[in-house]
PDB file of N, CA and C in Angstrom:
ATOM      1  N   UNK A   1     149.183  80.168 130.274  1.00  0.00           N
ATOM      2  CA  UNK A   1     147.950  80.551 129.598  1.00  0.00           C
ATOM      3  C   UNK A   1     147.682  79.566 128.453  1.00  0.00           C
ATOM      4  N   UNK A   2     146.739  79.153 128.141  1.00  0.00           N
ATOM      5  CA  UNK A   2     146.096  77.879 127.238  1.00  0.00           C
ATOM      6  C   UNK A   2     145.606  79.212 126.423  1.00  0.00           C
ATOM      7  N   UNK A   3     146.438  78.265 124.828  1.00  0.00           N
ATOM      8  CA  UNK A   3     145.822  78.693 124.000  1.00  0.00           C
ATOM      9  C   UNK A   3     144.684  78.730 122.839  1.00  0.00           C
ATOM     10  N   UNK A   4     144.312  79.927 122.406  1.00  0.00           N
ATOM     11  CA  UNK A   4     142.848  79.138 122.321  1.00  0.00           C
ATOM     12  C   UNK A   4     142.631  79.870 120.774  1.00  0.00           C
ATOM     13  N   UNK A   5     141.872  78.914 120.009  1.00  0.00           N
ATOM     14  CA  UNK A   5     141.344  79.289 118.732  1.00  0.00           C
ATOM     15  C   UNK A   5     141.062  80.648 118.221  1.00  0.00           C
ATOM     16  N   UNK A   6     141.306  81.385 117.486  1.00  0.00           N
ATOM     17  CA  UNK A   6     140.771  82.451 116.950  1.00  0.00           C
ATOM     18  C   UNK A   6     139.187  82.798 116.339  1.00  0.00           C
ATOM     19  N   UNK A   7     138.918  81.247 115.983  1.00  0.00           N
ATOM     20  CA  UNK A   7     137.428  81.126 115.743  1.00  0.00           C
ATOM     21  C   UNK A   7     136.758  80.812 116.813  1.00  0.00           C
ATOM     22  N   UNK A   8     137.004  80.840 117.469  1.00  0.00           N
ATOM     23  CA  UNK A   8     136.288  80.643 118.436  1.00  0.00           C
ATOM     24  C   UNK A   8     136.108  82.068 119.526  1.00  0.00           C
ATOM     25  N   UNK A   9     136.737  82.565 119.184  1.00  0.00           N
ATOM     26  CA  UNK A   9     136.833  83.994 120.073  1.00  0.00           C
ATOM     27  C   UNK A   9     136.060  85.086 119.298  1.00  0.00           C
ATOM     28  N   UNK A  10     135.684  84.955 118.118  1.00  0.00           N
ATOM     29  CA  UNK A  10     135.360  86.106 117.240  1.00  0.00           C
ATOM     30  C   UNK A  10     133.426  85.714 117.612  1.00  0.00           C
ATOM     31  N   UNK A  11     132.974  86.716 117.302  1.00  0.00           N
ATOM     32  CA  UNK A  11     131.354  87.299 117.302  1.00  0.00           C
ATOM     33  C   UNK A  11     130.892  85.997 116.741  1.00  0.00           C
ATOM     34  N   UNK A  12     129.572  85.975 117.122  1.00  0.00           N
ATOM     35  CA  UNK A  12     128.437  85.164 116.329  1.00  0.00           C
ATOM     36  C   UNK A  12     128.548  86.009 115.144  1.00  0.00           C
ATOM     37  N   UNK A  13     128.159  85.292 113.871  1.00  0.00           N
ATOM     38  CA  UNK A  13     128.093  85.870 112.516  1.00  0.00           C
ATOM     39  C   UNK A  13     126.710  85.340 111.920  1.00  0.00           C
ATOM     40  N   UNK A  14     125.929  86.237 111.478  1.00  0.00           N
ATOM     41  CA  UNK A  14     124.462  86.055 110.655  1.00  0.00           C
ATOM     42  C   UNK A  14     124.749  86.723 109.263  1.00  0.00           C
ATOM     43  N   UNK A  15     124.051  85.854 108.309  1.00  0.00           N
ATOM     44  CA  UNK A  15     123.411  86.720 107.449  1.00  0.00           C
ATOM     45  C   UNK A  15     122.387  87.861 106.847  1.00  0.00           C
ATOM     46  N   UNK A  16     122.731  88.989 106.506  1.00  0.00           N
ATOM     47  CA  UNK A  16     121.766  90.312 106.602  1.00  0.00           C
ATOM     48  C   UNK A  16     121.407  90.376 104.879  1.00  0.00           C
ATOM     49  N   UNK A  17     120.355  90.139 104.857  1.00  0.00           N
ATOM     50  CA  UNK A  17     119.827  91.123 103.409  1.00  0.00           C
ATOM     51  C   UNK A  17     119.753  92.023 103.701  1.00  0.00           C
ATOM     52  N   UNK A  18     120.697  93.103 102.607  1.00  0.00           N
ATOM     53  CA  UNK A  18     119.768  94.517 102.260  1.00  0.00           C
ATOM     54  C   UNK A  18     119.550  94.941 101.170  1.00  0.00           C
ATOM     55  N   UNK A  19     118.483  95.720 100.801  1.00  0.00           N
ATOM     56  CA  UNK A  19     116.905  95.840 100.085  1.00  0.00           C
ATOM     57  C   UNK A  19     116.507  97.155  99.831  1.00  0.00           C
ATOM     58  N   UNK A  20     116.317  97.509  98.874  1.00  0.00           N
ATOM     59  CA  UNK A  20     114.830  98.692  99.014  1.00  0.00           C
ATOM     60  C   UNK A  20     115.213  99.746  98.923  1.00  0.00           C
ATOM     61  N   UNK A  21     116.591 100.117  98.062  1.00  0.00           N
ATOM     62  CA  UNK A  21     116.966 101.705  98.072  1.00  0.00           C
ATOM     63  C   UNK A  21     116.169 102.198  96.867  1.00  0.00           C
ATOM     64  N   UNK A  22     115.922 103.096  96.588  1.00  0.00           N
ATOM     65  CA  UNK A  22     115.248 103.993  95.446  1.00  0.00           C
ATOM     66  C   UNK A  22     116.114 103.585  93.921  1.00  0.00           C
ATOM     67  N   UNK A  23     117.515 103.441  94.339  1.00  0.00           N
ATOM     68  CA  UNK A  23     118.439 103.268  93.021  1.00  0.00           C
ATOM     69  C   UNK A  23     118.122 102.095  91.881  1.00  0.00           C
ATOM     70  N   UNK A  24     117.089 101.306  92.926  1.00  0.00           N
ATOM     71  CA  UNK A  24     117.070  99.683  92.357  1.00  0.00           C
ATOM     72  C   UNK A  24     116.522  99.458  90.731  1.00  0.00           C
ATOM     73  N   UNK A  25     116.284 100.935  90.328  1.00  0.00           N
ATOM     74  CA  UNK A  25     116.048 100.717  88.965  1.00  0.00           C
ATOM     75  C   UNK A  25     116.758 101.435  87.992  1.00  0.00           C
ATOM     76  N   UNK A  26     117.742 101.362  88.616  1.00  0.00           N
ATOM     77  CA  UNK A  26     119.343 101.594  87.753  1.00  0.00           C
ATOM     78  C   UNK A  26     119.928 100.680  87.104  1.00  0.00           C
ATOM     79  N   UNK A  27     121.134 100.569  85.921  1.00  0.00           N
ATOM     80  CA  UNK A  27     121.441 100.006  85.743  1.00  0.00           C
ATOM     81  C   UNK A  27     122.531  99.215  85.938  1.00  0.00           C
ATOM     82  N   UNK A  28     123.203 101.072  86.236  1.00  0.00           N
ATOM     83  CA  UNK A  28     124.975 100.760  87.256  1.00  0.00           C
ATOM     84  C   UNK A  28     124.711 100.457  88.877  1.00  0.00           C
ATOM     85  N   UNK A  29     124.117  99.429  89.449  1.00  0.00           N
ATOM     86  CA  UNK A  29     123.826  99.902  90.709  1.00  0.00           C
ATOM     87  C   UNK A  29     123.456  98.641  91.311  1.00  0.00           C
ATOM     88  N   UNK A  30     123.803  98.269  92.478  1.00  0.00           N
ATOM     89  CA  UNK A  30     123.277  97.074  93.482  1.00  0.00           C
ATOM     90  C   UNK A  30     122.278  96.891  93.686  1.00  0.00           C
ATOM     91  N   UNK A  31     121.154  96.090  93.339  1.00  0.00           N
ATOM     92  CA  UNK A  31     119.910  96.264  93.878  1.00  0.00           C
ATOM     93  C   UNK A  31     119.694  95.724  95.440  1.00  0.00           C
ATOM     94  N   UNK A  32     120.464  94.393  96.079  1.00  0.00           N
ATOM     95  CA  UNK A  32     120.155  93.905  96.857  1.00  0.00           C
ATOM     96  C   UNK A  32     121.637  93.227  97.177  1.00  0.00           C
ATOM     97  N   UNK A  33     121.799  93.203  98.333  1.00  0.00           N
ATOM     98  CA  UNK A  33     122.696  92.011  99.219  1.00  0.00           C
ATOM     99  C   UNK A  33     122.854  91.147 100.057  1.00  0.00           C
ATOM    100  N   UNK A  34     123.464  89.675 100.332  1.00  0.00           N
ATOM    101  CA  UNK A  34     122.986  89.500 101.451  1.00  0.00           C
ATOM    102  C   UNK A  34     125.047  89.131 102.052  1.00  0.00           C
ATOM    103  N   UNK A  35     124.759  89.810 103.056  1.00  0.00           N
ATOM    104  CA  UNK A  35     126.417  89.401 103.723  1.00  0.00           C
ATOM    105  C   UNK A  35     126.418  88.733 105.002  1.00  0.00           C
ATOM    106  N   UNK A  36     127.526  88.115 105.213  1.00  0.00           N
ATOM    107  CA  UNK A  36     127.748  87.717 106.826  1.00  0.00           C
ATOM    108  C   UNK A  36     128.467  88.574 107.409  1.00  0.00           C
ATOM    109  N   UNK A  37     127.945  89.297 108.682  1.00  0.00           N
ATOM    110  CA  UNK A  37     127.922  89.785 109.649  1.00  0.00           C
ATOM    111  C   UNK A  37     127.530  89.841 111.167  1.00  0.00           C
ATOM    112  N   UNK A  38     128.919  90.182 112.067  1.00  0.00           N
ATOM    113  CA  UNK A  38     127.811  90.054 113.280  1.00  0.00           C
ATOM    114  C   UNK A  38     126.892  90.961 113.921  1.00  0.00           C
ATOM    115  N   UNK A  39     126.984  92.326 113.073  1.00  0.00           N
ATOM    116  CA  UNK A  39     125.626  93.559 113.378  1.00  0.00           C
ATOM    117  C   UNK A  39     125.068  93.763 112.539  1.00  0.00           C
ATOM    118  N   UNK A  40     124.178  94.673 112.594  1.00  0.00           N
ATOM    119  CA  UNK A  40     123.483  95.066 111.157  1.00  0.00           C
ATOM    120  C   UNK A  40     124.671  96.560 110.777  1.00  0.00           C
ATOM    121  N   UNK A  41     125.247  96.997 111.801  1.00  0.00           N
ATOM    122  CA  UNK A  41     126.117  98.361 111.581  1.00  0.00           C
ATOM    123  C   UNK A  41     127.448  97.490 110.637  1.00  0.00           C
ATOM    124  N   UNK A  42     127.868  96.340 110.847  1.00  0.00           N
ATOM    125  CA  UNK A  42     128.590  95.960 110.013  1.00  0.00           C
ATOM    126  C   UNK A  42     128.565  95.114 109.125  1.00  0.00           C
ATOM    127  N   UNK A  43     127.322  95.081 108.571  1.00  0.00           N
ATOM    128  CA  UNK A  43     126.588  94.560 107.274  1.00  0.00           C
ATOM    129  C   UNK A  43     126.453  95.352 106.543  1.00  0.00           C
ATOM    130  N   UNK A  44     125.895  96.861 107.228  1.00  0.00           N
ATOM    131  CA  UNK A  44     126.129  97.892 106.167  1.00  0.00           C
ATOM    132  C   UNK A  44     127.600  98.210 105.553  1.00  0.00           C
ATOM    133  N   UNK A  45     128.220  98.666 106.675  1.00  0.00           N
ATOM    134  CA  UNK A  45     129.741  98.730 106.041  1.00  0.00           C
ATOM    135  C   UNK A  45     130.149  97.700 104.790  1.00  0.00           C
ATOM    136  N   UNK A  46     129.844  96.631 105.535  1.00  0.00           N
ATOM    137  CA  UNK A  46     130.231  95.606 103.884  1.00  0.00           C
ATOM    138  C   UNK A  46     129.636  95.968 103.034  1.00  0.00           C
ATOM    139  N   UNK A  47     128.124  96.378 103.159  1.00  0.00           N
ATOM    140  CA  UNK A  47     127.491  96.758 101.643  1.00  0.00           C
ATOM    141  C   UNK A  47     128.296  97.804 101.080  1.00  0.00           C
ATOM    142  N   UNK A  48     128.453  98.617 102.038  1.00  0.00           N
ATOM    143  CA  UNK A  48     128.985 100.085 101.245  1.00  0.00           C
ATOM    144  C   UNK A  48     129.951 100.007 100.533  1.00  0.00           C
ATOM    145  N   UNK A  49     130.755  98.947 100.840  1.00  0.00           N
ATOM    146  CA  UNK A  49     132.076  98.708 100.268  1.00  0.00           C
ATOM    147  C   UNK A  49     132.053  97.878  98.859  1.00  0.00           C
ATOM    148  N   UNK A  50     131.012  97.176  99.256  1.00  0.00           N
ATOM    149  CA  UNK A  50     130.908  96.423  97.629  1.00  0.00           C
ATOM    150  C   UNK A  50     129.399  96.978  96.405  1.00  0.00           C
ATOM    151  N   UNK A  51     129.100  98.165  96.869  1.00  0.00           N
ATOM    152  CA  UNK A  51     128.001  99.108  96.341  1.00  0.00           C
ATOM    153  C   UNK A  51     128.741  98.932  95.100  1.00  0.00           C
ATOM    154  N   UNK A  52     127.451  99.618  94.265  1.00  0.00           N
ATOM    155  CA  UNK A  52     127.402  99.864  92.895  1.00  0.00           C
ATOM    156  C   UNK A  52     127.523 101.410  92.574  1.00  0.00           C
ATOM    157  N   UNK A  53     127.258 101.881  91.616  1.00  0.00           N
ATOM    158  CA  UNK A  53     126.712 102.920  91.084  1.00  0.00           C
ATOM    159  C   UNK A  53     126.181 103.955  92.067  1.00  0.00           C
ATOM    160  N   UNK A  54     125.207 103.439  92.648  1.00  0.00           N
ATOM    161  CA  UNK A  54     124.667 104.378  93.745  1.00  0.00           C
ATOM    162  C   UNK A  54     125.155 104.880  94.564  1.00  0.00           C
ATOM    163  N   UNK A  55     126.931 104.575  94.790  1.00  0.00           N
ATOM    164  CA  UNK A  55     127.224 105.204  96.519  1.00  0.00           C
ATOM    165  C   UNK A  55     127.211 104.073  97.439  1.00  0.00           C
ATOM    166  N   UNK A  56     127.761 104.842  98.821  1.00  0.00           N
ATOM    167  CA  UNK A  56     128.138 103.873  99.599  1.00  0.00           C
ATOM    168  C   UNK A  56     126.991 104.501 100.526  1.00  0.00           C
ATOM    169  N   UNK A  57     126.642 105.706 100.706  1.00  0.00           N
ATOM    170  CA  UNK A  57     125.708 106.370 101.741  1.00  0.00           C
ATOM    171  C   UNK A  57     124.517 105.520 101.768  1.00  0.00           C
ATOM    172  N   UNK A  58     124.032 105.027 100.625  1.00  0.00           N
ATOM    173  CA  UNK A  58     122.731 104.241 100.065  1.00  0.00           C
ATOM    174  C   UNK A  58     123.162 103.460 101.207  1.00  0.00           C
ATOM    175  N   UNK A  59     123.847 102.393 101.419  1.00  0.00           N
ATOM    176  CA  UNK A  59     124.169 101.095 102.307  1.00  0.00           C
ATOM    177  C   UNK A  59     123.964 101.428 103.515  1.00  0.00           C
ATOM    178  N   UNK A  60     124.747 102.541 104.160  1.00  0.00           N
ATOM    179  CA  UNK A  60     124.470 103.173 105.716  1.00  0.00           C
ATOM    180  C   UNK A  60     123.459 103.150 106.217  1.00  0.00           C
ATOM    181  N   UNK A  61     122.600 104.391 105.450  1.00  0.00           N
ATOM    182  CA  UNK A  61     121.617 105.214 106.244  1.00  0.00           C
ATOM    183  C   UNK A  61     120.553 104.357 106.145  1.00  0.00           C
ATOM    184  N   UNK A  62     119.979 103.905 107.703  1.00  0.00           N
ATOM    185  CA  UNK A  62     118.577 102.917 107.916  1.00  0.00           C
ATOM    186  C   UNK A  62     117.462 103.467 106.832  1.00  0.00           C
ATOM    187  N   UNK A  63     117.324 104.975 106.540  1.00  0.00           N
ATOM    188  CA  UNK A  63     116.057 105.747 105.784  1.00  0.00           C
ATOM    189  C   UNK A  63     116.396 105.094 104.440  1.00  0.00           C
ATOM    190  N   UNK A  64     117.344 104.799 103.781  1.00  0.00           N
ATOM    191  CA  UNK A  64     117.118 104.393 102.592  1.00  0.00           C
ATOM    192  C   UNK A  64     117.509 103.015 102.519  1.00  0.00           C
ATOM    193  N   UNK A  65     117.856 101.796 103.288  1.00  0.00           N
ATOM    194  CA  UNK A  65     117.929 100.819 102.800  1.00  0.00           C
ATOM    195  C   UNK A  65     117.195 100.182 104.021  1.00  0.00           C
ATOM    196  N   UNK A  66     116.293  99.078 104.130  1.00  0.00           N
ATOM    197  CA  UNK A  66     116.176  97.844 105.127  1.00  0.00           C
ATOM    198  C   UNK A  66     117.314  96.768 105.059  1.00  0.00           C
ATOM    199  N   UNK A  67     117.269  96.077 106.083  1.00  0.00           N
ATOM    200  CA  UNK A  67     118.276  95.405 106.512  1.00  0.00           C
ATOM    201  C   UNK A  67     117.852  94.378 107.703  1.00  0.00           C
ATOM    202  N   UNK A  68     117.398  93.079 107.040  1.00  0.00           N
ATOM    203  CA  UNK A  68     116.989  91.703 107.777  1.00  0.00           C
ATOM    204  C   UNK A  68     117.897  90.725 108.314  1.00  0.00           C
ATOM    205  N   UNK A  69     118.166  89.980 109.495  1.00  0.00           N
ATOM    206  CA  UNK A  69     119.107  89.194 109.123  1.00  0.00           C
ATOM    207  C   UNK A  69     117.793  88.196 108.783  1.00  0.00           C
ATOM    208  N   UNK A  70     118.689  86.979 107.722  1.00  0.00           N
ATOM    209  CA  UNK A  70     117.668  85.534 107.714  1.00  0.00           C
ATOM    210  C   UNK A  70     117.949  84.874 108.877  1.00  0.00           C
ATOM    211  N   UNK A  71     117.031  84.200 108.835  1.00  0.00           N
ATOM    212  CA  UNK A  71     117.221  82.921 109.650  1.00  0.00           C
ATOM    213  C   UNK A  71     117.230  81.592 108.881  1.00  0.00           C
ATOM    214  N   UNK A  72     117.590  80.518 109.613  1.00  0.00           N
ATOM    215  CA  UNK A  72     118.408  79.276 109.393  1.00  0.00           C
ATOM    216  C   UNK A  72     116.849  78.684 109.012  1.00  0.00           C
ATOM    217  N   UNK A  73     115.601  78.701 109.749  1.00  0.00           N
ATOM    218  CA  UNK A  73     114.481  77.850 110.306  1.00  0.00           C
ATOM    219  C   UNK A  73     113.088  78.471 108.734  1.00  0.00           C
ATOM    220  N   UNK A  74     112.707  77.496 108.320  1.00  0.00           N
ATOM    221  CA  UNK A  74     111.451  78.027 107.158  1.00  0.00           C
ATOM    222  C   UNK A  74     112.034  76.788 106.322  1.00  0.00           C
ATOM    223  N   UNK A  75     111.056  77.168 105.121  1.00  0.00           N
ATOM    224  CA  UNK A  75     111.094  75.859 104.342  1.00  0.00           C
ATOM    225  C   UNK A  75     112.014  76.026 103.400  1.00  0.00           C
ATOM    226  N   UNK A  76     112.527  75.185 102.704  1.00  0.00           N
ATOM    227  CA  UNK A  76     113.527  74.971 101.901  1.00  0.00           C
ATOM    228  C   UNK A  76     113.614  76.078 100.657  1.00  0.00           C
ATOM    229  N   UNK A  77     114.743  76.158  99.973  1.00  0.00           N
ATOM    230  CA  UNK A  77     114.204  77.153  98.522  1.00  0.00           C
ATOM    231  C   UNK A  77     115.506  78.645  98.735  1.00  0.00           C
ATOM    232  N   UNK A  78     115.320  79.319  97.288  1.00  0.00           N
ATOM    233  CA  UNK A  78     116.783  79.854  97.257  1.00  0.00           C
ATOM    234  C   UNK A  78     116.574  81.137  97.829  1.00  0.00           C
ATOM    235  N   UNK A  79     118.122  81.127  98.204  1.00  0.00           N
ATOM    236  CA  UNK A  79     118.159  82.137  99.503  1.00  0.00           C
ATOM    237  C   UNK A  79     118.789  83.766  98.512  1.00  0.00           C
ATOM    238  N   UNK A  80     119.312  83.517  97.646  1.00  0.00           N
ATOM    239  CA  UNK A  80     119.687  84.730  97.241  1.00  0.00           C
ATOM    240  C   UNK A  80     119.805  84.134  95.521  1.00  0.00           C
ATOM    241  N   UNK A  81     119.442  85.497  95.135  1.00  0.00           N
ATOM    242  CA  UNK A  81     119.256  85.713  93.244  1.00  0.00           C
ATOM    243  C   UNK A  81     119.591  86.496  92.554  1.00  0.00           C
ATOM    244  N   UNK A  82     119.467  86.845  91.341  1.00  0.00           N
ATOM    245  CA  UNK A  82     120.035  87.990  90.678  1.00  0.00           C
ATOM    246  C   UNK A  82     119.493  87.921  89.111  1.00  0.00           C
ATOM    247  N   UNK A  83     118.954  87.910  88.613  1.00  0.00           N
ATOM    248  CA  UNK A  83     118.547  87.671  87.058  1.00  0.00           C
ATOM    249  C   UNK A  83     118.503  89.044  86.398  1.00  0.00           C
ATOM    250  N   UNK A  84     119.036  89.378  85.358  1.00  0.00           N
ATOM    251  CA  UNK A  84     118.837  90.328  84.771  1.00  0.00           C
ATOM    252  C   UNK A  84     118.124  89.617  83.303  1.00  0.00           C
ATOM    253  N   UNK A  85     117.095  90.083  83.317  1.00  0.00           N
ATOM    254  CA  UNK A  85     115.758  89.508  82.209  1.00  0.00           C
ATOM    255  C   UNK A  85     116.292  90.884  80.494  1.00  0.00           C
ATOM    256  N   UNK A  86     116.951  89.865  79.740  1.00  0.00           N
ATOM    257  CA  UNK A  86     117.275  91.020  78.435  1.00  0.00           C
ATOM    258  C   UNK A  86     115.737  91.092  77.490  1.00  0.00           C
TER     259      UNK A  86
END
């Protein structure tokens, strides 16, 4: 048996933003993420795990968060941010 890479055997992997829970005007709390994943079911899991304030349920449930993957293709310019304006 020829052996064969481990990267090479594992899932396609994308990046997923997720967005848009009600919490986002908290202070203890995640507003947005973007992770690599190869589903959107395990993009949430990562969110949930690195949530804020709000819970991990926020990350799960499709009703309270959206969840895009990006794509590679559009014009140049930053892909993820965070500013907290004092």
């Amino acid at each position: 048996m020829e052996f064969v890479e481990w990267r090479y055997v594992m899932a396609r992997m994308f990046l997923w933003r997720l967005w848009g829970h009600k919490w986002s005007g908290h202070s203890d709390c995640t507003r947005e993420m973007v992770v690599r994943a190869s589903t959107e079911s395990a993009a949430r899991k990562i969110a949930a795990w690195y949530r804020g304030g709000e819970g991990p349920e926020v990350w799960l449930d499709p009703k309270q968060t959206k969840c895009d993957v990006l794509k590679a293709d559009g014009k140049a310019g930053l892909i993820c941010g965070d500013t907290n304006c004092c």
